[in-house]
C-alpha atoms as a PDB file:
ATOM      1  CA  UNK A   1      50.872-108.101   0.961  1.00  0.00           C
ATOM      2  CA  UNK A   2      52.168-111.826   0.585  1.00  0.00           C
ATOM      3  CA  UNK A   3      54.418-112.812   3.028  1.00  0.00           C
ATOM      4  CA  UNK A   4      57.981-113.886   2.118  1.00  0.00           C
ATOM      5  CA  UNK A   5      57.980-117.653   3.462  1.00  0.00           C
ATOM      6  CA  UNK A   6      61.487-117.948   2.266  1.00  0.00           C
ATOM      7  CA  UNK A   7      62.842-115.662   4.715  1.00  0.00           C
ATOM      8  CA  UNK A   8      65.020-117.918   7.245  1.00  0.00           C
ATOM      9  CA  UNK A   9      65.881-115.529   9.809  1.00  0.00           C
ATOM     10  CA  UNK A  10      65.083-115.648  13.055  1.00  0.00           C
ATOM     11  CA  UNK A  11      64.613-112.163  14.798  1.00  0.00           C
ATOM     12  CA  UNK A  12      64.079-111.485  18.353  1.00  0.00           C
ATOM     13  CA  UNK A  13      62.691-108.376  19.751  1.00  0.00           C
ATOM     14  CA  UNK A  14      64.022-107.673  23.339  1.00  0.00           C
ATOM     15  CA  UNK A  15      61.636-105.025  24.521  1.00  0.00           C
ATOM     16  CA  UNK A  16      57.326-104.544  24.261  1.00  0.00           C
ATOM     17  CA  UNK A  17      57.351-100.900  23.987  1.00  0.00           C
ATOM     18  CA  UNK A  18      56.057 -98.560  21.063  1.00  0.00           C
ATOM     19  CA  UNK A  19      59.474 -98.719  18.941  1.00  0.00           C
ATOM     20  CA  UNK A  20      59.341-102.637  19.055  1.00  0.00           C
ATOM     21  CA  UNK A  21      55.964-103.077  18.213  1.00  0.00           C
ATOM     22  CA  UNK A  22      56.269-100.504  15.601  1.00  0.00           C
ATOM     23  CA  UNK A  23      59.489-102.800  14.169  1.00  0.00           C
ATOM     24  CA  UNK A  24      57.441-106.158  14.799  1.00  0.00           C
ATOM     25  CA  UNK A  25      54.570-104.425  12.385  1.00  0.00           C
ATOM     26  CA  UNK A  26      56.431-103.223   9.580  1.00  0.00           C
ATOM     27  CA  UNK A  27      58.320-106.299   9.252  1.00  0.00           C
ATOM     28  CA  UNK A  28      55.856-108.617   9.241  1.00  0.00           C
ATOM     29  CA  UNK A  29      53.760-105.823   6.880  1.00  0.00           C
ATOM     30  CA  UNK A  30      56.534-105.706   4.588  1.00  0.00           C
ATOM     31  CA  UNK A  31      56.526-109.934   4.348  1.00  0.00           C
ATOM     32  CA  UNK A  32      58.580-111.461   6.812  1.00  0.00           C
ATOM     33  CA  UNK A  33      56.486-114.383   8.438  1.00  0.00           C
ATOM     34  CA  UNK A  34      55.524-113.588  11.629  1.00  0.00           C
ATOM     35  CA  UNK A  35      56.462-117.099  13.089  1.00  0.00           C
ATOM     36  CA  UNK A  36      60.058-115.775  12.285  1.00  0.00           C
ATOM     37  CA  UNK A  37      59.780-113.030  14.880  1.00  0.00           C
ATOM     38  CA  UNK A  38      59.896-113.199  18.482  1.00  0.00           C
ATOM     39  CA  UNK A  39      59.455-110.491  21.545  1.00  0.00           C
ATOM     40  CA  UNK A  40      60.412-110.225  24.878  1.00  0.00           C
ATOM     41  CA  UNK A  41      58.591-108.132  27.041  1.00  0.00           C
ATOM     42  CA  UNK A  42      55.801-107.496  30.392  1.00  0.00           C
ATOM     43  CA  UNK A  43      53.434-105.175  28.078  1.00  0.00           C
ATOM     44  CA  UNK A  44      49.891-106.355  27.881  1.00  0.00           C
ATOM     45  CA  UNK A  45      49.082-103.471  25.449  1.00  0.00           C
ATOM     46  CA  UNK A  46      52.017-104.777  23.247  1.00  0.00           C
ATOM     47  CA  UNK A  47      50.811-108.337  24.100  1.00  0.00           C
ATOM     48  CA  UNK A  48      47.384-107.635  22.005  1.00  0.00           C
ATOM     49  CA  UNK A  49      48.969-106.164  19.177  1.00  0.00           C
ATOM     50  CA  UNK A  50      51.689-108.762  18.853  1.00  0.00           C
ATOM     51  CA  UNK A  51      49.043-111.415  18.778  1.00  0.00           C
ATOM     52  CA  UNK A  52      46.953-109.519  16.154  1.00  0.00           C
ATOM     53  CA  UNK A  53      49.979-109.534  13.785  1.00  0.00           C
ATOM     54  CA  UNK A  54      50.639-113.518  15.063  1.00  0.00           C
ATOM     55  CA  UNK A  55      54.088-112.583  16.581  1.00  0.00           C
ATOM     56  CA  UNK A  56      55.034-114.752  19.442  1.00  0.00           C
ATOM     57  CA  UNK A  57      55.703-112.881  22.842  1.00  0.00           C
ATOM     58  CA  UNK A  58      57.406-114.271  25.969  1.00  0.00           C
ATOM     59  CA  UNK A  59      58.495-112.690  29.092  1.00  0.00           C
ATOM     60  CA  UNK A  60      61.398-114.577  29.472  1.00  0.00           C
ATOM     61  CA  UNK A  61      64.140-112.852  27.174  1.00  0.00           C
ATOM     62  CA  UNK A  62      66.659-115.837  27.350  1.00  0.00           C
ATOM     63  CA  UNK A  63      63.849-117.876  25.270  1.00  0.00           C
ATOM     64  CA  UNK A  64      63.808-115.044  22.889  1.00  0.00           C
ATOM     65  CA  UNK A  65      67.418-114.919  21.771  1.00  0.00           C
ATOM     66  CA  UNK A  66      68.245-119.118  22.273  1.00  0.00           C
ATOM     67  CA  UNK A  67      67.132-119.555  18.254  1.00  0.00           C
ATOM     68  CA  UNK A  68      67.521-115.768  17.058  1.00  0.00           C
ATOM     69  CA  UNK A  69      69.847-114.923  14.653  1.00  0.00           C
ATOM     70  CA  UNK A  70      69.448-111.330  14.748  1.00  0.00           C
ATOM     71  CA  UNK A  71      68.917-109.931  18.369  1.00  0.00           C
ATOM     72  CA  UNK A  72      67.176-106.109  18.767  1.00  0.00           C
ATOM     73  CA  UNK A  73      67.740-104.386  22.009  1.00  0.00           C
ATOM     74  CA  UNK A  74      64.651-102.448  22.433  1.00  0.00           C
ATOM     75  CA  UNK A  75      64.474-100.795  25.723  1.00  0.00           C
ATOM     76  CA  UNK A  76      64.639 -97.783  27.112  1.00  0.00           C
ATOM     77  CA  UNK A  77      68.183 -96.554  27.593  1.00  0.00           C
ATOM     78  CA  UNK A  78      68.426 -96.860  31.411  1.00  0.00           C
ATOM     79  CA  UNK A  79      67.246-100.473  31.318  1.00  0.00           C
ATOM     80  CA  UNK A  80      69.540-101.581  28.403  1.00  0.00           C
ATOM     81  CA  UNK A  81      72.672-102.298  30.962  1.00  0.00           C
ATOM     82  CA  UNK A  82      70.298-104.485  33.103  1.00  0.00           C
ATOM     83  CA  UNK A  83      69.155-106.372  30.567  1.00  0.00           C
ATOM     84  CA  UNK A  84      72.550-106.776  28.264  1.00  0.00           C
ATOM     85  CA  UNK A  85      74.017-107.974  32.000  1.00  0.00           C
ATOM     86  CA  UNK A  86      71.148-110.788  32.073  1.00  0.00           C
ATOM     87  CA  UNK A  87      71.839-111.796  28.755  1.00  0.00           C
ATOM     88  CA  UNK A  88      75.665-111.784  28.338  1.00  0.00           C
ATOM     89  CA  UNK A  89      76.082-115.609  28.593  1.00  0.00           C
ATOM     90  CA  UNK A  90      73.768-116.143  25.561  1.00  0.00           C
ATOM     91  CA  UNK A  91      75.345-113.227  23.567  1.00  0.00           C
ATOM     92  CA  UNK A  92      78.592-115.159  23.052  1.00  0.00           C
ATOM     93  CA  UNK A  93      79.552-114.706  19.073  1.00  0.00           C
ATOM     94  CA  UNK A  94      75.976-113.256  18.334  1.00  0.00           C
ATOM     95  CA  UNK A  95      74.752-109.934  16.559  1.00  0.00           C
ATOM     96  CA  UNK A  96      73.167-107.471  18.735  1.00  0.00           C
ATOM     97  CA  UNK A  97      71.821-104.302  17.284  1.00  0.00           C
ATOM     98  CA  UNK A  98      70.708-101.539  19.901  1.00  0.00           C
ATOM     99  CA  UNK A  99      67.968 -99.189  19.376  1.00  0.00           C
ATOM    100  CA  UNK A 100      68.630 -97.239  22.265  1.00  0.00           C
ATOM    101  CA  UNK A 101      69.204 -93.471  22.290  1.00  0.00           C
ATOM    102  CA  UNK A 102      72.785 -92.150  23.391  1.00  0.00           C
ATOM    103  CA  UNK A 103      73.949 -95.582  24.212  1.00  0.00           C
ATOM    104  CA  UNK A 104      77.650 -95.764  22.845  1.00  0.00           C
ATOM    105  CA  UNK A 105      79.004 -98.474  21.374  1.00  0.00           C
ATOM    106  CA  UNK A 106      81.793 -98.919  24.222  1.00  0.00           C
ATOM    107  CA  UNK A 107      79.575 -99.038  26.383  1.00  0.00           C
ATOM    108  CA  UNK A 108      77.840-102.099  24.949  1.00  0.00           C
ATOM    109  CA  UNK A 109      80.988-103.316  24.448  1.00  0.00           C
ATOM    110  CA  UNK A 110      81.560-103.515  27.765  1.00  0.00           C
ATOM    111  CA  UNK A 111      78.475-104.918  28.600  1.00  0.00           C
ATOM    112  CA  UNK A 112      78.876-107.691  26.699  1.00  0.00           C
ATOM    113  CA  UNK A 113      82.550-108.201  25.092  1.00  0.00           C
ATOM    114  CA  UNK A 114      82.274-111.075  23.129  1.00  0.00           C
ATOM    115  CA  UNK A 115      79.361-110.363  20.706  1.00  0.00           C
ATOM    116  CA  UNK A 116      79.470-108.342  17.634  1.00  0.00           C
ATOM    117  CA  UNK A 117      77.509-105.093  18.136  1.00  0.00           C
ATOM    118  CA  UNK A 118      75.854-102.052  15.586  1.00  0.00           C
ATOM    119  CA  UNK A 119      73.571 -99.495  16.490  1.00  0.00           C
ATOM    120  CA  UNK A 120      69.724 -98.397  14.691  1.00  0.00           C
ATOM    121  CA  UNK A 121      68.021 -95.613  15.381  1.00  0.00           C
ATOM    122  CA  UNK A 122      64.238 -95.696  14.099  1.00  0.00           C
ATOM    123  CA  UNK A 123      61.653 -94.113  14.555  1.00  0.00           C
ATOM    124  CA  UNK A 124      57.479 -94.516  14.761  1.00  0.00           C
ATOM    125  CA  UNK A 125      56.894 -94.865  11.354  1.00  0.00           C
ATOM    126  CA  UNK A 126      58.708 -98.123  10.613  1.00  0.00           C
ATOM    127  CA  UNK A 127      55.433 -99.695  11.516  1.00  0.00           C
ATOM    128  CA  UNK A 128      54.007 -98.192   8.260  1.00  0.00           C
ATOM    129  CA  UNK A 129      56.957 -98.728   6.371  1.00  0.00           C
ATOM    130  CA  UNK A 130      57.554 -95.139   6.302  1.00  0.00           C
ATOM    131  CA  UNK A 131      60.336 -95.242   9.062  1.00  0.00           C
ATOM    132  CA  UNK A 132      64.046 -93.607   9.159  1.00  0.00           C
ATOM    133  CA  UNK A 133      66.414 -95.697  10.556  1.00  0.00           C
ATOM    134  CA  UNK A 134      70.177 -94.386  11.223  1.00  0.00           C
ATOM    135  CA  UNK A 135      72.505 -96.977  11.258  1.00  0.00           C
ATOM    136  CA  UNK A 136      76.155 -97.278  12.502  1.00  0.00           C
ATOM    137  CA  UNK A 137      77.973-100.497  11.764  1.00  0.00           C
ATOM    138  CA  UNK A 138      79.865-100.801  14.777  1.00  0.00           C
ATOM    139  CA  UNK A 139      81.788-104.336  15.276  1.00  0.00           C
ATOM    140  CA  UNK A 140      79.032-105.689  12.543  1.00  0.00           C
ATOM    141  CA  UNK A 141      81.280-108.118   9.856  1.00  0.00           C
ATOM    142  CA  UNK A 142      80.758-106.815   6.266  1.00  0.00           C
ATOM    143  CA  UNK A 143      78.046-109.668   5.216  1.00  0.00           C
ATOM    144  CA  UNK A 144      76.273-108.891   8.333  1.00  0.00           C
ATOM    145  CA  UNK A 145      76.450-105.246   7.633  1.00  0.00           C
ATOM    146  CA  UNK A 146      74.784-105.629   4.506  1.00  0.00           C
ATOM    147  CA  UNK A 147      72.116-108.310   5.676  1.00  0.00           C
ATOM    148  CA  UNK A 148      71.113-106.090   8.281  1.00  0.00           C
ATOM    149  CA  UNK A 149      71.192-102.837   5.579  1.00  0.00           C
ATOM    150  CA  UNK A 150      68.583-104.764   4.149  1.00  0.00           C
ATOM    151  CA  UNK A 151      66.503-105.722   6.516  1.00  0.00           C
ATOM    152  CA  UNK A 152      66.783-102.519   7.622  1.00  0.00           C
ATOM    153  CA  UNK A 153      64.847-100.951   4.426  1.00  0.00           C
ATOM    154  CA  UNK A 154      62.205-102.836   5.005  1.00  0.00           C
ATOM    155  CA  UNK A 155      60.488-100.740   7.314  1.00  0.00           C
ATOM    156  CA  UNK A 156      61.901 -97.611   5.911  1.00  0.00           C
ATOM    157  CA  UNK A 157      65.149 -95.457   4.573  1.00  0.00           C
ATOM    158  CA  UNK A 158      68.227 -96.560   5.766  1.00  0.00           C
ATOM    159  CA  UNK A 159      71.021 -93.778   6.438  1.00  0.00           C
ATOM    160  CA  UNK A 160      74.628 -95.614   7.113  1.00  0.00           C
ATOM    161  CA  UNK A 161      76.676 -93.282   9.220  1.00  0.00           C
ATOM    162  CA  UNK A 162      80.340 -93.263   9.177  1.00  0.00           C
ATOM    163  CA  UNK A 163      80.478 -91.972  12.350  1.00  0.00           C
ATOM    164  CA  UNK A 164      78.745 -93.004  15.995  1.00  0.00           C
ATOM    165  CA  UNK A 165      77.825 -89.236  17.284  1.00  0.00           C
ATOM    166  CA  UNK A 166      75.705 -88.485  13.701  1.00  0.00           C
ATOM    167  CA  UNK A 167      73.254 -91.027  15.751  1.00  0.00           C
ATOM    168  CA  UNK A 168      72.628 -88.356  18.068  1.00  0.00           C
ATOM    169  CA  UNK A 169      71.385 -86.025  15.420  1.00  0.00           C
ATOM    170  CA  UNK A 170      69.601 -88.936  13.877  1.00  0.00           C
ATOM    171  CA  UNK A 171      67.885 -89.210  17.744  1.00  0.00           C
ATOM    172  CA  UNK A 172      66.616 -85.163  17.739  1.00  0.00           C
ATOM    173  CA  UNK A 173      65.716 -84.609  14.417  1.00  0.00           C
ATOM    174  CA  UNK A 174      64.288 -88.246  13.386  1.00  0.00           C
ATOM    175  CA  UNK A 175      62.989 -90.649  16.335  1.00  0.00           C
ATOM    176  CA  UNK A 176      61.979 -87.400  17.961  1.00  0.00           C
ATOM    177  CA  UNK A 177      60.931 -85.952  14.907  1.00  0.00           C
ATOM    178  CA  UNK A 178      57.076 -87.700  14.455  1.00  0.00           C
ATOM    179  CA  UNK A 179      56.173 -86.368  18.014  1.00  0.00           C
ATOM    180  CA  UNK A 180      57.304 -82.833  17.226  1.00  0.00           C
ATOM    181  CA  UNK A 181      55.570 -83.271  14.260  1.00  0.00           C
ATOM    182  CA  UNK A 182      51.982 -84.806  15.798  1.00  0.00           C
ATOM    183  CA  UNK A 183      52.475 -81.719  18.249  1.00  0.00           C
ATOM    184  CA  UNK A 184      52.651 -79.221  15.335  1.00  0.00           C
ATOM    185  CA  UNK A 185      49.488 -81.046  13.493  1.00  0.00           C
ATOM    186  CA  UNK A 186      47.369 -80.924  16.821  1.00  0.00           C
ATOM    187  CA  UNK A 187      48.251 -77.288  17.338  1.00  0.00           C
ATOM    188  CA  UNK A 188      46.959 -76.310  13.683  1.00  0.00           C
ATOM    189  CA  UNK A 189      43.973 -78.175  14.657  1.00  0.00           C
ATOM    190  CA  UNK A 190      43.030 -76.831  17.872  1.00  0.00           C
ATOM    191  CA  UNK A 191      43.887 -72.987  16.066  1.00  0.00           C
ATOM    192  CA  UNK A 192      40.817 -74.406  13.464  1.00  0.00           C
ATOM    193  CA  UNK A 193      38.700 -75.343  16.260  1.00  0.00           C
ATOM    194  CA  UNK A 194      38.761 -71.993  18.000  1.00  0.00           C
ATOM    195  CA  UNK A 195      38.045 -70.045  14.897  1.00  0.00           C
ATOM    196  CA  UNK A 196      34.958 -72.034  14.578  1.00  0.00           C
ATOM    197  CA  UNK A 197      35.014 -75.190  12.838  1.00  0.00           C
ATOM    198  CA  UNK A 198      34.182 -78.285  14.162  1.00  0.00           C
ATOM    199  CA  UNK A 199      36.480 -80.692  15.699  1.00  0.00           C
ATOM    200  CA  UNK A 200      35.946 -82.976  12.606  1.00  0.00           C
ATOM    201  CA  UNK A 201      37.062 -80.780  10.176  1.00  0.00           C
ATOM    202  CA  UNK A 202      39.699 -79.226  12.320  1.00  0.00           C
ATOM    203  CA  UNK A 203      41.276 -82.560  12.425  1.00  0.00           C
ATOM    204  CA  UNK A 204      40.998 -83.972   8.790  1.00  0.00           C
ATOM    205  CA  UNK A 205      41.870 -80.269   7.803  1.00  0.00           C
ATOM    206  CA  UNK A 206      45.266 -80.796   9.752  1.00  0.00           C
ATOM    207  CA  UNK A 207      46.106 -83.842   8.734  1.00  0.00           C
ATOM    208  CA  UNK A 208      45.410 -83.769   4.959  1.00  0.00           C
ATOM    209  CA  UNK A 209      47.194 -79.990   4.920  1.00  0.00           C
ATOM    210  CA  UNK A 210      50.652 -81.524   6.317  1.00  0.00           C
ATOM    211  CA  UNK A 211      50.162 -84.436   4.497  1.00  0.00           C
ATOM    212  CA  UNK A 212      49.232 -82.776   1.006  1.00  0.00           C
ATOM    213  CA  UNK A 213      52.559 -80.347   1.492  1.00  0.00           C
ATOM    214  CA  UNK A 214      54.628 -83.445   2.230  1.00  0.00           C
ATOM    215  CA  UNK A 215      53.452 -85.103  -1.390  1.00  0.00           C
ATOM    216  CA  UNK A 216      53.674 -81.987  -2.593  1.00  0.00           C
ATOM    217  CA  UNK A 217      57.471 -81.729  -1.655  1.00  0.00           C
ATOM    218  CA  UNK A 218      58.279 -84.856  -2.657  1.00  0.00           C
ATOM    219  CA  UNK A 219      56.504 -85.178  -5.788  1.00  0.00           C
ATOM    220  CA  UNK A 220      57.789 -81.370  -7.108  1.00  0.00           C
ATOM    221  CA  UNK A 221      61.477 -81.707  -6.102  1.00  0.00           C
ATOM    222  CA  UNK A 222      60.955 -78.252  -4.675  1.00  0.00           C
ATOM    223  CA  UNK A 223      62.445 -76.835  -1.639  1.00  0.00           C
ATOM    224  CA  UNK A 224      60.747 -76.256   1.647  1.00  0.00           C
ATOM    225  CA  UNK A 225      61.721 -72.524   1.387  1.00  0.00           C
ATOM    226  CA  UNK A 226      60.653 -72.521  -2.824  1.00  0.00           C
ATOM    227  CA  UNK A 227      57.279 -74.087  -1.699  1.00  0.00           C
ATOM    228  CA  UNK A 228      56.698 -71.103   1.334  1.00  0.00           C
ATOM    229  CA  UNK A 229      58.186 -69.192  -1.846  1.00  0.00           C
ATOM    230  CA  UNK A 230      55.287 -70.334  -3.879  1.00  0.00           C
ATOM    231  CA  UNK A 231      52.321 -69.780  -1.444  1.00  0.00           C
ATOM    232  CA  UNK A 232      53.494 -67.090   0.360  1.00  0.00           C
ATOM    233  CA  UNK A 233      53.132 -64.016  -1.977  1.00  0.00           C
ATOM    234  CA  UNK A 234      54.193 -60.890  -1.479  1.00  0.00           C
ATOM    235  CA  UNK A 235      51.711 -58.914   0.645  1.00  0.00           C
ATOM    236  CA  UNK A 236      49.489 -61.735   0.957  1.00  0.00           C
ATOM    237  CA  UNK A 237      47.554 -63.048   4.083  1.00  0.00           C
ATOM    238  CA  UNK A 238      50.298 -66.471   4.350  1.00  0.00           C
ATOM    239  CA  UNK A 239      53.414 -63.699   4.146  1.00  0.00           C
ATOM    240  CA  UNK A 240      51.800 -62.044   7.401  1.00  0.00           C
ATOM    241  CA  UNK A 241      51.544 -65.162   8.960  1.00  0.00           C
ATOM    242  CA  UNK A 242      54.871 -66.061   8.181  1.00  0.00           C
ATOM    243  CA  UNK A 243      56.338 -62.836   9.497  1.00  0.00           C
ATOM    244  CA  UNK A 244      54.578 -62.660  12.800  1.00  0.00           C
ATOM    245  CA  UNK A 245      55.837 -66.645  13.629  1.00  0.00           C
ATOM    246  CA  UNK A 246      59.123 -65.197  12.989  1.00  0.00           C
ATOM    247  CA  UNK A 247      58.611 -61.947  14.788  1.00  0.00           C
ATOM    248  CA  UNK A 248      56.979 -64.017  17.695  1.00  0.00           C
ATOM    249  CA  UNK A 249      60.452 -65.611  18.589  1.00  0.00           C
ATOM    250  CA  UNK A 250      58.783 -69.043  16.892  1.00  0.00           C
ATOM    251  CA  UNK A 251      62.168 -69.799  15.012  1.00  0.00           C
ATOM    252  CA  UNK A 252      64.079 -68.957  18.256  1.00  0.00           C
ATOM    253  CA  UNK A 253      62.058 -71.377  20.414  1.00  0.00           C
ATOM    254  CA  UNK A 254      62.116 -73.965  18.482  1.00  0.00           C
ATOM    255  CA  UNK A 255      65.887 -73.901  17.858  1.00  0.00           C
ATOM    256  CA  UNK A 256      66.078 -73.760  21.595  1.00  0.00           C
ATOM    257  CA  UNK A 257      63.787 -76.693  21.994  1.00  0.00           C
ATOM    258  CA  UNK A 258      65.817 -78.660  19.932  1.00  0.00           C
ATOM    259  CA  UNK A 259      68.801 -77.535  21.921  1.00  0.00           C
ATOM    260  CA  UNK A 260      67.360 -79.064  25.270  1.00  0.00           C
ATOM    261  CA  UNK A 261      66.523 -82.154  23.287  1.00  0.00           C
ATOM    262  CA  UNK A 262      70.482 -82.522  22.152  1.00  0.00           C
ATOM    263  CA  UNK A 263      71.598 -82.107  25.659  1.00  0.00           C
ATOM    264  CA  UNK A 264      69.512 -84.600  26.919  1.00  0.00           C
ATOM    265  CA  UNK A 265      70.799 -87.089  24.301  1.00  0.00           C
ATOM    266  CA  UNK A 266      74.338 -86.178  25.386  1.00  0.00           C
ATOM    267  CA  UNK A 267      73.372 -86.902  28.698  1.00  0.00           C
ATOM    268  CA  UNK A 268      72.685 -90.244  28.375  1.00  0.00           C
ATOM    269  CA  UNK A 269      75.470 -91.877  27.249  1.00  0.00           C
END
C-alpha cells in the first residue's frame, strides 16, 4: 500500500511489547510514514521488527514524546504509574491515550494532572488492520476526539463508549478475545491430529474451518446460532457434538472462565 506522506503527525509509542508493535504495524501498513512514528522501549525482539517496518526506537522515553503530538501509553498496567511519574514534566498540555487494561481515568489523572487524557483498548489484530479498539474519550477536546477516532480506524473498528467501565468488557471479550480464540483453533487441531491426520493438515484444517465460518458470518448476515442452525441438523453427527459440549459443562466453563478473567480486570484498577 502507498504510504500517506501527507500525514503530519507525530506519534510516539511508549512501550516495545506485542500491543505496540502490533499498533506500530498496522499504522504504518495502513500508510502512515514510518518516520512519523516513534517507540520507546528495552525489547530487542520489538527492536527487529520496528526496524523491519523503518520505525525509529529509543530507550529513552523523554526523546520519544519531546516532538510527539499524539503520545500512546503502552505498558503493562503495573508499570504505567512508573512511567506516567517519569514523564509528567513533559506531559504538560499534551494528549495521552492509555492502552492499559483496568487503568481508570482518575487514576491517570492523578498521575499526571495537567494533560488531557482518553483511554483505547486494542487488541492483536490491529497489526493486520483487523483490530477492535474500544475507546473512551475521557478529558480528550472534541477535535482531538475525532482526530484520534480516526486514527483509530486505521488499524481496525472503532467502538466509542459513553461510559469508562464498558472498557472492561471491551478488555475480556476483545483484547483477550484473539488468545481465547488461538486456544480454541489449536485445540481443534490437536483433536485432528489424534484421530489421525497429520500435523499439516490438522493445522490448515483449523485455521481455514474458523476462518471460512467467520466469512461465512459476515458475508450471510446470519446469526451464530442460524449458522449452528444450518449445519447442525436434526439427528445428525454435528447435533451430537453439539449436545455432548453442552452436556460436558463446556458452556458452564467457559462462562466461568470468563468470570475469572472479569475479576482480574476489576482488580487492577
Amino acid at each position: 500500500m502507498a504510504q500517506d506522506r501527507s500525514e503530519k503527525s507525530r506519534i510516539a509509542i511508549i512501550g516495545s511489547g506485542h500491543i505496540a508493535c502490533a499498533f506500530a504495524q498496522g499504522l504504518v501498513v495502513s500508510g502512515i510514514h514510518a518516520r512519523e512514528l516513534i517507540v520507546s522501549g528495552p525489547s530487542a525482539v520489538s527492536n527487529r521488527a520496528l526496524k523491519a517496518l523503518g520505525v525509529r526506537r529509543v530507550r529513552d522515553s523523554h526523546d520519544a514524546v519531546l516532538r510527539a503530538r499524539w503520545i500512546f501509553i503502552a505498558v503493562k498496567p503495573a508499570v504505567v504509574p512508573v512511567v506516567l511519574k517519569e514523564l509528567k514534566r513533559d506531559l504538560k498540555d499534551r494528549v495521552v491515550i492509555s492502552f492499559a487494561a483496568g487503568i481508570r481515568l482518575r487514576a491517570l489523572q492523578r498521575l499526571v494532572p495537567e494533560a488531557r487524557v482518553g483511554r483505547v483498548i486494542p487488541n492483536i489484530p490491529i497489526s493486520v488492520q483487523q483490530g477492535v479498539c474500544g475507546y473512551f474519550r475521557g478529558t480528550l477536546k472534541k477535535k482531538e476526539d475525532t482526530e484520534l477516532s480516526q486514527l483509530l480506524s486505521r488499524v481496525g473498528s472503532v467502538i466509542p463508549l459513553k461510559a469508562e467501565r464498558d472498557l472492561d468488557a471491551i478488555t475480556l471479550l476483545s483484547g483477550c478475545g484473539p488468545g481465547i480464540v488461538a486456544f480454541l483453533i489449536e485445540m481443534f487441531a490437536q483433536n485432528a491430529k489424534k484421530i489421525g491426520l497429520s500435523a499439516t493438515a490438522a493445522d490448515a484444517l483449523a485455521y481455514h474451518t474458523f476462518a471460512g465460518t467467520l466469512h461465512a458470518l459476515s458475508q450471510s448476515k446470519l446469526s451464530p446460532e442460524e449458522l449452528m442452525r444450518s449445519v447442525a441438523t436434526q439427528g445428525g453427527v454435528t447435533e451430537s457434538i453439539l449436545a455432548k459440549l453442552r452436556q460436558g459443562g463446556f458452556t458452564k466453563s467457559f462462562t466461568a472462565a470468563l468470570k475469572v478473567g472479569y475479576a482480574q480486570i476489576k482488580k487492577l484498577g
